[in-house]
C-alpha atoms as a PDB file:
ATOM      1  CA  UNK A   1      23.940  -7.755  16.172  1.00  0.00           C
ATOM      2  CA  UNK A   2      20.470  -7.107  14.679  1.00  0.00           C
ATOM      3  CA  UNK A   3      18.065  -6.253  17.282  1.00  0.00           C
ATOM      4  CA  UNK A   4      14.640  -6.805  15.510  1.00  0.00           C
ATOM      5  CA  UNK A   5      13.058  -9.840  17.466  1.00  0.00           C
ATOM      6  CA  UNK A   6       9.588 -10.737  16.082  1.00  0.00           C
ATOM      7  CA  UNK A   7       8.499  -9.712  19.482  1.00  0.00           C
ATOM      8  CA  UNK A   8       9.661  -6.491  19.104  1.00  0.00           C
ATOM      9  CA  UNK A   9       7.743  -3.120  18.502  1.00  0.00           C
ATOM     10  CA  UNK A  10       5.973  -2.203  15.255  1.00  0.00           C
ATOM     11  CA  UNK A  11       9.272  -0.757  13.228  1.00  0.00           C
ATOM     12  CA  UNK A  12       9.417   1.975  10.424  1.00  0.00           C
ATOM     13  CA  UNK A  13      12.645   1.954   8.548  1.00  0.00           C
ATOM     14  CA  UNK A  14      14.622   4.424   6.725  1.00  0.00           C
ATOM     15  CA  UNK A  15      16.998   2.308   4.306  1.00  0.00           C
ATOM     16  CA  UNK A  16      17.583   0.616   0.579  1.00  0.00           C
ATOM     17  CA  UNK A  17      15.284  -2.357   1.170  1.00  0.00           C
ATOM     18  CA  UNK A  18      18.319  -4.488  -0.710  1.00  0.00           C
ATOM     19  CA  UNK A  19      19.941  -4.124   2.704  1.00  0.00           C
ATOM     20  CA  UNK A  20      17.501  -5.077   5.087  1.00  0.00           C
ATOM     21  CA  UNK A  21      15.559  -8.006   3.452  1.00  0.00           C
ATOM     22  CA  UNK A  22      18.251 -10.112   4.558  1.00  0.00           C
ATOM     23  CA  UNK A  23      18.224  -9.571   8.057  1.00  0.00           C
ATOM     24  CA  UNK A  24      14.707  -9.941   8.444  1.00  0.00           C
ATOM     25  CA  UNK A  25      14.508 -13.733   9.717  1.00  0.00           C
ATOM     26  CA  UNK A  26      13.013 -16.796   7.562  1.00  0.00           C
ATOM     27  CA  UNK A  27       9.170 -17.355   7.736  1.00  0.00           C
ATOM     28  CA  UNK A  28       8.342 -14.021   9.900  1.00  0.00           C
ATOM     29  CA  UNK A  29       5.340 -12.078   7.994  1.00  0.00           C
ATOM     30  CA  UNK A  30       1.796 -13.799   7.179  1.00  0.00           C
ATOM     31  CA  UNK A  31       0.890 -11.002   4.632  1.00  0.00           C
ATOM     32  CA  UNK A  32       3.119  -9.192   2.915  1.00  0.00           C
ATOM     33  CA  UNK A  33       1.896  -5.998   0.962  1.00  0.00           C
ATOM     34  CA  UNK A  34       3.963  -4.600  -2.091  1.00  0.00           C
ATOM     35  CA  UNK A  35       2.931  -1.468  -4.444  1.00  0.00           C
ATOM     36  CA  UNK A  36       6.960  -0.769  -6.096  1.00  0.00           C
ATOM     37  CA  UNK A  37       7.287   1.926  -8.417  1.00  0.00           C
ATOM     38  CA  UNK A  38       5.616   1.064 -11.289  1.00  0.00           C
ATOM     39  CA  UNK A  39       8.212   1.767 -14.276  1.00  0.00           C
ATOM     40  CA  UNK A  40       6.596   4.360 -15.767  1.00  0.00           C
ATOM     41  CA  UNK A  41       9.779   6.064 -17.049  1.00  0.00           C
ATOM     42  CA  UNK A  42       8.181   9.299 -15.472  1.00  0.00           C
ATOM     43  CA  UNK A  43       8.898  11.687 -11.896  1.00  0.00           C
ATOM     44  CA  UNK A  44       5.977  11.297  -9.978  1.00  0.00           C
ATOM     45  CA  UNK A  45       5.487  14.765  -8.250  1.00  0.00           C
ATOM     46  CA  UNK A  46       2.598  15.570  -5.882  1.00  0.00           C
ATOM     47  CA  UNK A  47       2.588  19.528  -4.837  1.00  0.00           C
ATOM     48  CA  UNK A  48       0.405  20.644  -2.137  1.00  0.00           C
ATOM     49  CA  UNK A  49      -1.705  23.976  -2.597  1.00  0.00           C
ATOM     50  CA  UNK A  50      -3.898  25.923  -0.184  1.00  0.00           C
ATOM     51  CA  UNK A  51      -5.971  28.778  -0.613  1.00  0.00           C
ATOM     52  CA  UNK A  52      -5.741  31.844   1.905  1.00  0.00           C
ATOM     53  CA  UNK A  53      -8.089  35.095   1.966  1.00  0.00           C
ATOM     54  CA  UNK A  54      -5.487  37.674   0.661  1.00  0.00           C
ATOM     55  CA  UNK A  55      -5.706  41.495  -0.168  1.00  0.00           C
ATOM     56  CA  UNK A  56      -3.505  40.874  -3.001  1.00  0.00           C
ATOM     57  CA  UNK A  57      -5.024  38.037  -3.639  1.00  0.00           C
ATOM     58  CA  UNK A  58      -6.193  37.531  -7.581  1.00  0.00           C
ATOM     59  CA  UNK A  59      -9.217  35.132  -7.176  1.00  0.00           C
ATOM     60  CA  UNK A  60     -12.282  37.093  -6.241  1.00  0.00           C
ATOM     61  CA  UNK A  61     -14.607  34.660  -3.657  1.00  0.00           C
ATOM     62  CA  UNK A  62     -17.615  34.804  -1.679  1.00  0.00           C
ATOM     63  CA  UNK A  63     -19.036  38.311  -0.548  1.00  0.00           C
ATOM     64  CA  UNK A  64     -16.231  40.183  -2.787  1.00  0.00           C
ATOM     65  CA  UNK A  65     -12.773  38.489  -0.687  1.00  0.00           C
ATOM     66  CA  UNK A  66     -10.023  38.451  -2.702  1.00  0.00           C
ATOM     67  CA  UNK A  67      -7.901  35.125  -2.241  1.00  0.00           C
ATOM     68  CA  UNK A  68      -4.329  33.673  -3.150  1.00  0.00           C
ATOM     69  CA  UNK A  69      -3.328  30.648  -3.824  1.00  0.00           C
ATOM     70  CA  UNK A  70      -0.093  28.909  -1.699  1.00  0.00           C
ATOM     71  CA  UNK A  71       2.257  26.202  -3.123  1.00  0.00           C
ATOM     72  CA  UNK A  72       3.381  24.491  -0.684  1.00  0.00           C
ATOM     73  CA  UNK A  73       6.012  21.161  -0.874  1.00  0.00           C
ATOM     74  CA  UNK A  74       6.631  19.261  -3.694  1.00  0.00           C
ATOM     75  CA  UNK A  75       7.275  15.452  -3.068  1.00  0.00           C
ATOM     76  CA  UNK A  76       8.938  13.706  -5.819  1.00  0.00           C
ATOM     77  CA  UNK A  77      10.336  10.630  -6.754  1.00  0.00           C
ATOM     78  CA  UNK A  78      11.989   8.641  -9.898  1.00  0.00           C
ATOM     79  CA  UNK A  79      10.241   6.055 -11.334  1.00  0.00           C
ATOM     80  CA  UNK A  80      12.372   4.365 -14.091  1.00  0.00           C
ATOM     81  CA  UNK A  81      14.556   1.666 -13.881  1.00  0.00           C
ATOM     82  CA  UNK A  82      17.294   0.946 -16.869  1.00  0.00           C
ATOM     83  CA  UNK A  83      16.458  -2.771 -15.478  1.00  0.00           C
ATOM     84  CA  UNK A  84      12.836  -3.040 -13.718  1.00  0.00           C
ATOM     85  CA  UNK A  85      12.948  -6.837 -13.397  1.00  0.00           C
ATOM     86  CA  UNK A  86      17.150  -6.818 -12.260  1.00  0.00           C
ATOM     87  CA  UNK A  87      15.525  -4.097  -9.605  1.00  0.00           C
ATOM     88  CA  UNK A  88      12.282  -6.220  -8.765  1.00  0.00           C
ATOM     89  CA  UNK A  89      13.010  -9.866  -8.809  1.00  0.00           C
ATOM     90  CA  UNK A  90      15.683 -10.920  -6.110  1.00  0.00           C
ATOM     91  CA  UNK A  91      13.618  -8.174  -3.957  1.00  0.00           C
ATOM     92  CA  UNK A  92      10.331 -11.186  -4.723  1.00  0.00           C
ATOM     93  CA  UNK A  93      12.349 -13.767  -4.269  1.00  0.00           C
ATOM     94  CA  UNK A  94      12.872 -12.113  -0.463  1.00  0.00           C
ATOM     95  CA  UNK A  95       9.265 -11.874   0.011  1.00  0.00           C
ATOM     96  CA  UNK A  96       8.956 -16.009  -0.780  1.00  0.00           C
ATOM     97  CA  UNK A  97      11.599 -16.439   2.004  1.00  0.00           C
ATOM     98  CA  UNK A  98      10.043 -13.971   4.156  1.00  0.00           C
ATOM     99  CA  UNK A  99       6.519 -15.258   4.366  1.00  0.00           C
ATOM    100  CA  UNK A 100       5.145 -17.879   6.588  1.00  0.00           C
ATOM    101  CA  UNK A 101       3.962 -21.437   5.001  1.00  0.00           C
ATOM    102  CA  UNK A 102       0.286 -20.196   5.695  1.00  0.00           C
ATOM    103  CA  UNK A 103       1.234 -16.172   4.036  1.00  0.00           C
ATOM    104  CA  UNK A 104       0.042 -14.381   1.360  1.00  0.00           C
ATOM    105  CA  UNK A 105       2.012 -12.072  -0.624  1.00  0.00           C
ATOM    106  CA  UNK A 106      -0.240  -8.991  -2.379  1.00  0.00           C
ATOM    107  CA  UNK A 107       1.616  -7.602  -5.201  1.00  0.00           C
ATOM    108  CA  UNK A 108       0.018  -4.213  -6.739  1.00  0.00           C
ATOM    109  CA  UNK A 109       1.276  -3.126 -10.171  1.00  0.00           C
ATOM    110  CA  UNK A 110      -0.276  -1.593 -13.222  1.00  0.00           C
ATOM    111  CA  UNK A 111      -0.735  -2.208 -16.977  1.00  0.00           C
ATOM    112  CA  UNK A 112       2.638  -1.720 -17.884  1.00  0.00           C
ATOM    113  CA  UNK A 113       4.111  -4.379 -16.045  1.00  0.00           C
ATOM    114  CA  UNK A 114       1.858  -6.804 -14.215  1.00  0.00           C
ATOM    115  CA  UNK A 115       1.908  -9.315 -17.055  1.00  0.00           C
ATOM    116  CA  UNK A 116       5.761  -9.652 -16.490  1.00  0.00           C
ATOM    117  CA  UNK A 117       5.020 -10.253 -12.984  1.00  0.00           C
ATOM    118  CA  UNK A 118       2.617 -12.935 -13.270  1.00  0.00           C
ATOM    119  CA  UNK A 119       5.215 -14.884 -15.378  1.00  0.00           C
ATOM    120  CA  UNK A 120       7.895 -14.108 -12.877  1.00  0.00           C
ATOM    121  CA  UNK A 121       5.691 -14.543  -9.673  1.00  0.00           C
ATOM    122  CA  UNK A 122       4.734 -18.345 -11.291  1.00  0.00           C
ATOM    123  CA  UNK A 123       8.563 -19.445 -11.508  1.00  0.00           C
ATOM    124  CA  UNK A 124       9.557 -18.063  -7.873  1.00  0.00           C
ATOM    125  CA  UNK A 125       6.089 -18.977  -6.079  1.00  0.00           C
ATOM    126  CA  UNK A 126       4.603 -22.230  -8.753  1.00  0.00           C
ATOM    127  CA  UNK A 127       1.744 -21.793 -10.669  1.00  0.00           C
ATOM    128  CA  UNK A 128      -0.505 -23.745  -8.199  1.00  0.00           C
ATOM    129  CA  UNK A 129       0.519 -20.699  -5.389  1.00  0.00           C
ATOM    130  CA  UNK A 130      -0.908 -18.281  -7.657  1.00  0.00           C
ATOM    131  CA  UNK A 131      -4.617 -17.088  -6.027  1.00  0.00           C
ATOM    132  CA  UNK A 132      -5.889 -14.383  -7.423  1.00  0.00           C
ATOM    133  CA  UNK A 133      -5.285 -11.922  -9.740  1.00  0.00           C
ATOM    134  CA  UNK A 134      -7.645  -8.736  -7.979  1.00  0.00           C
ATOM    135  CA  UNK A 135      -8.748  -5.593 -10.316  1.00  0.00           C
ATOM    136  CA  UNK A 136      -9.096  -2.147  -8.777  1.00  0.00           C
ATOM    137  CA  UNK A 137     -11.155  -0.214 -10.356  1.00  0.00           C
ATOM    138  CA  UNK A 138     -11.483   3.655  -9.613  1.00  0.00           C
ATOM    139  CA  UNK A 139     -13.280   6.045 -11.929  1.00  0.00           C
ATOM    140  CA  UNK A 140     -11.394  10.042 -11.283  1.00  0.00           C
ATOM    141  CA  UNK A 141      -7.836  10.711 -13.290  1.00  0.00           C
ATOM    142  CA  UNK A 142      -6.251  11.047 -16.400  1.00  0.00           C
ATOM    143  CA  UNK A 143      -8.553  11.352 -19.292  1.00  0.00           C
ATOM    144  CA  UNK A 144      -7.721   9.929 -23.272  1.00  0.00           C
ATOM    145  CA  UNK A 145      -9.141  10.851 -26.202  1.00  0.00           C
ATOM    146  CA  UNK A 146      -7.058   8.295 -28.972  1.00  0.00           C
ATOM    147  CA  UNK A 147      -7.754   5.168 -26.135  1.00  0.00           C
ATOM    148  CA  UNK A 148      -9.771   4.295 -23.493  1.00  0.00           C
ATOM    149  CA  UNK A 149      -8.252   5.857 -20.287  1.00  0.00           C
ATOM    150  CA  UNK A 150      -6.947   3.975 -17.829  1.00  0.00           C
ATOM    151  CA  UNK A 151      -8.542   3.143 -14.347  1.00  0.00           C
ATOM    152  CA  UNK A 152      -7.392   0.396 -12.591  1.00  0.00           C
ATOM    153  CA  UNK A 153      -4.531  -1.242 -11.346  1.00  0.00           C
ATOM    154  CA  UNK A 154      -3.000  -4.949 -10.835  1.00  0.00           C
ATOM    155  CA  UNK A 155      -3.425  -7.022  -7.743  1.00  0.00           C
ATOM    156  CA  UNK A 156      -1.463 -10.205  -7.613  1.00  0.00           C
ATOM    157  CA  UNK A 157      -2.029 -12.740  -5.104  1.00  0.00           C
ATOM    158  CA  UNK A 158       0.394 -15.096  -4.652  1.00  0.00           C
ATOM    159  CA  UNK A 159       0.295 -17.880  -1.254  1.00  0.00           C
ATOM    160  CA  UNK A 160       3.618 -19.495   0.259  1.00  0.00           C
ATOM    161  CA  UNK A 161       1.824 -22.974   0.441  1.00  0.00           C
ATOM    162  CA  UNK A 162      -1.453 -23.214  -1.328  1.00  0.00           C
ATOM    163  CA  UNK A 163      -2.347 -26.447   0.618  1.00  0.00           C
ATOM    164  CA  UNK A 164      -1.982 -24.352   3.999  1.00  0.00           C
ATOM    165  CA  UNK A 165      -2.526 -20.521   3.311  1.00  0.00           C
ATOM    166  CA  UNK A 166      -4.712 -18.347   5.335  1.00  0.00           C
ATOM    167  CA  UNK A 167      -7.675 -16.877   4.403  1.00  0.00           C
ATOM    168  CA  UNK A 168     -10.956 -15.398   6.398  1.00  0.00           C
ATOM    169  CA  UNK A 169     -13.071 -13.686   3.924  1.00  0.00           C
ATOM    170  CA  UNK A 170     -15.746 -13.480   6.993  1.00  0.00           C
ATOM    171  CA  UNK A 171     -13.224 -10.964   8.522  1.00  0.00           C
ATOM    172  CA  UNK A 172     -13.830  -8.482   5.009  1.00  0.00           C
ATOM    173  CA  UNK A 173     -15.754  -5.655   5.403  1.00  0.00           C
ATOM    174  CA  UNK A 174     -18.624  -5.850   2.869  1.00  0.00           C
ATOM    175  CA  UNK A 175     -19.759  -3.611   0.104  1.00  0.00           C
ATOM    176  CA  UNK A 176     -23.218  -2.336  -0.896  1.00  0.00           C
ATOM    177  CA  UNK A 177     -24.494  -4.474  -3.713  1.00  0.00           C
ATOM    178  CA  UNK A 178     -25.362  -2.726  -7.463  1.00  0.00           C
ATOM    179  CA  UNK A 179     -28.420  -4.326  -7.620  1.00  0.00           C
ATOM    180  CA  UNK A 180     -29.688  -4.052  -4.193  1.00  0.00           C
ATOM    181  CA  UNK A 181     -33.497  -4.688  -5.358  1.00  0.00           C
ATOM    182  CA  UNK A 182     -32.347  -7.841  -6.302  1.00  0.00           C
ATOM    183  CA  UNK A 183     -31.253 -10.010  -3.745  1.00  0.00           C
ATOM    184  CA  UNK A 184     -33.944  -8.496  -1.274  1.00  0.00           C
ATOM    185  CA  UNK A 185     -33.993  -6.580   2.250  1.00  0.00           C
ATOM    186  CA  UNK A 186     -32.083  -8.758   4.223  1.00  0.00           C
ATOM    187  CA  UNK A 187     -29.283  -9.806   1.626  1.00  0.00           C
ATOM    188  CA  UNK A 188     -29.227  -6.012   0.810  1.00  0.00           C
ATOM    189  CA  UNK A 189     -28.933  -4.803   4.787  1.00  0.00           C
ATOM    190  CA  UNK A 190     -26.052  -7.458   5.316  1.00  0.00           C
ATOM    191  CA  UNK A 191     -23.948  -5.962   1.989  1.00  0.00           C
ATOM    192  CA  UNK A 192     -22.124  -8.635   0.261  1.00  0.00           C
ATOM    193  CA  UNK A 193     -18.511  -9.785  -0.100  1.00  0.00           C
ATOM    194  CA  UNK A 194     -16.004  -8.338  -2.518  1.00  0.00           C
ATOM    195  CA  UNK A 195     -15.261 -10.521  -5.340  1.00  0.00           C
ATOM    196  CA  UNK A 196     -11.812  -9.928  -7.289  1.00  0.00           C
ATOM    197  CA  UNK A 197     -12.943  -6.842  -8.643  1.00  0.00           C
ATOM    198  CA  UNK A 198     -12.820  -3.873  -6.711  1.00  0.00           C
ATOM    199  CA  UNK A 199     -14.400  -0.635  -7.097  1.00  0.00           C
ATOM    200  CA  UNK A 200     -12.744   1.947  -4.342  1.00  0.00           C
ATOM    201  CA  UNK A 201     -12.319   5.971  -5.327  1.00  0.00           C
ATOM    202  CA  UNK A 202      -8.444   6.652  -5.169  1.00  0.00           C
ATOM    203  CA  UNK A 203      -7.089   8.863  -2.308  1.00  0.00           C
ATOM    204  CA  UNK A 204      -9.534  12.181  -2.372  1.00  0.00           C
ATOM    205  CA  UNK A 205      -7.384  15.340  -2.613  1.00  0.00           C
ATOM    206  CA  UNK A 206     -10.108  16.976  -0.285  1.00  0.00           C
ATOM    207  CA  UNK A 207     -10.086  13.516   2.163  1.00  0.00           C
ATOM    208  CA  UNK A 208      -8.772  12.993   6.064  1.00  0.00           C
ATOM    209  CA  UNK A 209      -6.483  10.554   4.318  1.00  0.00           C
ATOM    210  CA  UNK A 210      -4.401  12.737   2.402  1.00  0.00           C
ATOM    211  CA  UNK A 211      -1.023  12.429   3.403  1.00  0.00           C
ATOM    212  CA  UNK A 212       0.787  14.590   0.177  1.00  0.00           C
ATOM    213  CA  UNK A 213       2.878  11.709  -0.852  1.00  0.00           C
ATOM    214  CA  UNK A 214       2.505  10.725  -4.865  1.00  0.00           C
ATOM    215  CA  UNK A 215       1.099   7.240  -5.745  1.00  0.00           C
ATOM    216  CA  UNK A 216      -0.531   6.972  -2.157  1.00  0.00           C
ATOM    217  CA  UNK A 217      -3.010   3.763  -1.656  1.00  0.00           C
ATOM    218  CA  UNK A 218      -6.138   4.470  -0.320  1.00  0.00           C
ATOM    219  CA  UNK A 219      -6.622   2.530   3.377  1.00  0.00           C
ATOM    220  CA  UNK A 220      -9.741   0.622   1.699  1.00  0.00           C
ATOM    221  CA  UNK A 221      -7.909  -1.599  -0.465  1.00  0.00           C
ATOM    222  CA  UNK A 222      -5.321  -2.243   2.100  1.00  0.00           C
ATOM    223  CA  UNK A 223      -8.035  -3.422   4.821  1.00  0.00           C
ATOM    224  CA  UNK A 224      -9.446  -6.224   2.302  1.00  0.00           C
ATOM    225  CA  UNK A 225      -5.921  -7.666   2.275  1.00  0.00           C
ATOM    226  CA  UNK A 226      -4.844  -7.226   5.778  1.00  0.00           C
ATOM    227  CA  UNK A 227      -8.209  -8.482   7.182  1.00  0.00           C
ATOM    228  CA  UNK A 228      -8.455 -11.474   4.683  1.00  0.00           C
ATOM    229  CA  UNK A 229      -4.621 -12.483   4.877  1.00  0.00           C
ATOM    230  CA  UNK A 230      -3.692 -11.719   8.688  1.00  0.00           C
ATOM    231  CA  UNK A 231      -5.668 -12.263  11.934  1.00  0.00           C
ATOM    232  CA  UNK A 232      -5.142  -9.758  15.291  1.00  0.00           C
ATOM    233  CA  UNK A 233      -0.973 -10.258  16.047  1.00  0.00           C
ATOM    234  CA  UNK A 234       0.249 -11.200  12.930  1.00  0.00           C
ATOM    235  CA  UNK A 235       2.921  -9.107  11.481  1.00  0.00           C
ATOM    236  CA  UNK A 236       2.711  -7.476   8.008  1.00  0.00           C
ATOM    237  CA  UNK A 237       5.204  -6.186   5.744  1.00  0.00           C
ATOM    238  CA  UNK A 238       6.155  -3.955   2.927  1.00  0.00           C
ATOM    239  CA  UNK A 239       9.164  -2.834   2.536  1.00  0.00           C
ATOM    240  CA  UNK A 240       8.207  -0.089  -0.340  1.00  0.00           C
ATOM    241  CA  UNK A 241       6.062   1.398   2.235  1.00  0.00           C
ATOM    242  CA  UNK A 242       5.358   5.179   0.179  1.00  0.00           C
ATOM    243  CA  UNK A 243       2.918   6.829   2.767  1.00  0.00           C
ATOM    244  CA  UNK A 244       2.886   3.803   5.353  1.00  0.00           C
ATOM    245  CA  UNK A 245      -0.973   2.665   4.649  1.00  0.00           C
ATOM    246  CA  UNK A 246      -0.341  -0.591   5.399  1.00  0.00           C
ATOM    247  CA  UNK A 247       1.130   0.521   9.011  1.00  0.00           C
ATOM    248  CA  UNK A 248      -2.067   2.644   9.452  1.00  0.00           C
ATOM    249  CA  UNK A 249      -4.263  -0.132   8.408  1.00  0.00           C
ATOM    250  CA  UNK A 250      -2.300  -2.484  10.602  1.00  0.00           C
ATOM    251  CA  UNK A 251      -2.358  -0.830  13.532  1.00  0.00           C
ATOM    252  CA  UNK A 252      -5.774  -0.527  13.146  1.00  0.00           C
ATOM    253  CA  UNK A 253      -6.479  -3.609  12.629  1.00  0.00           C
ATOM    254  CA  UNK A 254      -4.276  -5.031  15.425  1.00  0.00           C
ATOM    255  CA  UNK A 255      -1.636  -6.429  13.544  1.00  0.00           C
ATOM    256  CA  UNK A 256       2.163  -5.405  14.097  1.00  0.00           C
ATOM    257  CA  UNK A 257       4.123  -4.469  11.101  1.00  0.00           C
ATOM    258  CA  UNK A 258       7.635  -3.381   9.462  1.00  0.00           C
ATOM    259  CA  UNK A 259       7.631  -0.351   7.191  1.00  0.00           C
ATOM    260  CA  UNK A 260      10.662   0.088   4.807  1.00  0.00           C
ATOM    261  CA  UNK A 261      11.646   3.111   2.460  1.00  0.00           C
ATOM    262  CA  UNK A 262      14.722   4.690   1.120  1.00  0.00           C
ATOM    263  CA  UNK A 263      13.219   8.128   0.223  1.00  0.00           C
ATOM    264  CA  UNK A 264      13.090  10.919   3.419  1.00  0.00           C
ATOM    265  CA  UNK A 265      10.060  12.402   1.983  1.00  0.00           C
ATOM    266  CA  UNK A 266       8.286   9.213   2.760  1.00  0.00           C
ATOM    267  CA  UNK A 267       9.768   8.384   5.890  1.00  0.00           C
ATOM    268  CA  UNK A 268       8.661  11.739   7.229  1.00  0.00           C
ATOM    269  CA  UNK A 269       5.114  11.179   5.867  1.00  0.00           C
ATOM    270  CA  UNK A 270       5.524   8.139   7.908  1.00  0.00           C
ATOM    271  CA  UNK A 271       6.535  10.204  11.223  1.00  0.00           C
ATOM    272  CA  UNK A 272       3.191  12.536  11.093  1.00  0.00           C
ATOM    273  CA  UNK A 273       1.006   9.746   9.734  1.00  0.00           C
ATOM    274  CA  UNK A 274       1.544   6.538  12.224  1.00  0.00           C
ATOM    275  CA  UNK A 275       1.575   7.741  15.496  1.00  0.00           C
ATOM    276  CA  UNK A 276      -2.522   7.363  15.528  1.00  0.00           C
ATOM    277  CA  UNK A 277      -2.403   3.936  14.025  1.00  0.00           C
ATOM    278  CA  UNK A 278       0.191   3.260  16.950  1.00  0.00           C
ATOM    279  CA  UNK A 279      -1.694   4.401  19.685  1.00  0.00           C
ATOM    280  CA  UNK A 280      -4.805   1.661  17.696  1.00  0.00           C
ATOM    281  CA  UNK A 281      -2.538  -1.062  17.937  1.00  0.00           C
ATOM    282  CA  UNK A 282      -1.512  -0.278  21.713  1.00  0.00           C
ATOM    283  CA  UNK A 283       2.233  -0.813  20.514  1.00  0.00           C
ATOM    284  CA  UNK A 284       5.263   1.268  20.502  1.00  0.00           C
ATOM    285  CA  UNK A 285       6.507   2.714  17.118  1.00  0.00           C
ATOM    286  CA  UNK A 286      10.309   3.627  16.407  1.00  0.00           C
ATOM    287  CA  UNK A 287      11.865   5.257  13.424  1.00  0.00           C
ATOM    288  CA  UNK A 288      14.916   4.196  12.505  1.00  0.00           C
ATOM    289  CA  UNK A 289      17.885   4.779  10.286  1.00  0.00           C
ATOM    290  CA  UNK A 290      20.357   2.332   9.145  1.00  0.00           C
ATOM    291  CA  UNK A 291      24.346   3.720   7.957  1.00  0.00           C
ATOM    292  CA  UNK A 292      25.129   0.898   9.086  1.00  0.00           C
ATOM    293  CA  UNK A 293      24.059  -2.289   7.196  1.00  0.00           C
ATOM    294  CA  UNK A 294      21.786  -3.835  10.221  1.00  0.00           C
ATOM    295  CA  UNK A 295      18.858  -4.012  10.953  1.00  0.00           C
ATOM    296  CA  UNK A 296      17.921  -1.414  14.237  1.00  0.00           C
ATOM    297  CA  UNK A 297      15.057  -0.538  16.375  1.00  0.00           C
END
C-alpha cells in the first residue's frame, strides 16, 4: 500500500521515475517543474577542485606560498537516448495527469530538442494550453568561433486548463530595468516584471549555490516559476530533480514538494542540500528508496 498522502511530508525519492509516476494520485501538483537530460549524445561530468597551500605545491601565490591543486569527486551522468522522445513522452503524458485543472507544467530544454517538444507538448496538452514559450538567457560558457555560441535555453509553458490556470505575476520578484533613466525614479525604485525573456547568470562556480552536480539550475529561474505558478501550500513536482532546486526553492517559498531521481550522486546532493530549505518550509523531509515498486515515505 502506497503511503504518500498529499498531506504527507515534503518527499525526496531515489527511483526510475517510470515507476513512481503512476502511483502519484490524479490532479495532485499545481506546478510541475521539468529540466530532463537534454540529448546531447555527451557524459556530462562536473569535477570539483580546491586549492591548498602546499610545500610541494607547483603554483607559486601571494608572499612566495607554494600551492597545489586537489581534485576532488567527479559527478557524471549519460545523456543520450537511442530514443529521446520513446524516453520523454509517456513520462509528459504523466505530468498532464498529474497536474491540477488550475497547474502549470514548466518544461526546460535546449536547442537541440525544444522544437520537438513544442509539437509534442501541443498534441498531449492542445494548442490553446500552450502559454509561453520563456528564453533564458545567460552570457558565461562555451565559446564558438565557426557560429554564434550558444546561451540560452528553452522554457515551455504549458497549463492543464487554460480557461482556469493559475497565475500571480504580482507574487514575481522584479528585475532592475536596462533603461532605468527611462521610466523615471519611482518606476525605476519599484524594478519591473520579467517578461518571457530572462537574463539570470548560470550557477557561479565560486557561488553559495554550488552544489557540484552537472547541469544544475540556478534557484533564480526556479523562483519565477514557483512564485508565479503555486501559492504558499501547494505542492510542486519534478521528478528529474538533478540537484533538488526546485525543493530548495519550494521550501523556501512555502510550498511542499516531491523530488524524484534515479542517479545516487544526485540523491546525495539532495541529502546535504535540502535540509535548510526544510527547516524554511517548517516541514519534515524523508529520503527514500524504492526496490520495491511503491511509492514510500
Amino acid at each position: 500500500m502506497s503511503l504518500w498522502t498529499p498531506d504527507g511530508p515534503d518527499l525526496v525519492i531515489h527511483a526510475d521515475n517510470a515507476e513512481v509516476l503512476g502511483r502519484l494520485p490524479d490532479a495532485t501538483f499545481r506546478m510541475i517543474y521539468l529540466d530532463p537530460p537534454f540529448n546531447t549524445g555527451k557524459v556530462q561530468r562536473r569535477e570539483s577542485m580546491r586549492v591548498v597551500a602546499s610545500e610541494a605545491g607547483t603554483r607559486l601565490g601571494f608572499t612566495g606560498r607554494s600551492y597545489e591543486t586537489v581534485r576532488g569527486k567527479v559527478t557524471a551522468y549519460n545523456d543520450a537516448f537511442a530514443d529521446y522522445w520513446a524516453f520523454l513522452e509517456p513520462r509528459l503524458e504523466e505530468a498532464w495527469r498529474l497536474l491540477t485543472e488550475d497547474g502549470t507544467l514548466y518544461l526546460q530544454l535546449d536547442y537541440r530538442e525544444s522544437h520537438y517538444a513544442k509539437v509534442l507538448l501541443d498534441a498531449l496538452f492542445g494548442r490553446e494550453c500552450f502559454l509561453n514559450e520563456i528564453i533564458w538567457a545567460y552570457d558565461y560558457g562555451a565559446r564558438a568561433n565557426s557560429r554564434w555560441p550558444a546561451k540560452h535555453q528553452t522554457i515551455l509553458v504549458y497549463v492543464k486548463n487554460p480557461t482556469r490556470y493559475y497565475f500571480d505575476n504580482a507574487e514575481v520578484d522584479r528585475e532592475p530595468y536596462m533603461a532605468p533613466g527611462l521610466v523615471g525614479p519611482e518606476k525605476s525604485a519599484r524594478g519591473k516584471l520579467p517578461t518571457d525573456v530572462w537574463w539570470h547568470t548560470i550557477v557561479s562556480s565560486t557561488g553559495k549555490e554550488k552544489t557540484g552536480y552537472p547541469t544544475q539550475k540556478p534557484e533564480g529561474i526556479v523562483r519565477r516559476m514557483v512564485q508565479a505558478s503555486s501559492a504558499a501550500g501547494d505542492w510542486v513536482l519534478d521528478f528529474f530533480a538533478g540537484s533538488g532546486t526546485l525543493g530548495a526553492v519550494a521550501g523556501k517559498l512555502g510550498r511542499r514538494y516531491v523530488l524524484v531521481d534515479s542517479s545516487p550522486e544526485a540523491i546525495e546532493v539532495m541529502r546535504r542540500r535540502l535540509p535548510d530549505a526544510d527547516r524554511c518550509s517548517g516541514t519534515g523531509l524523508d529520503f527514500v528508496s524504492m526496490s520495491e515498486p511503491q511509492v514510500v515515505r
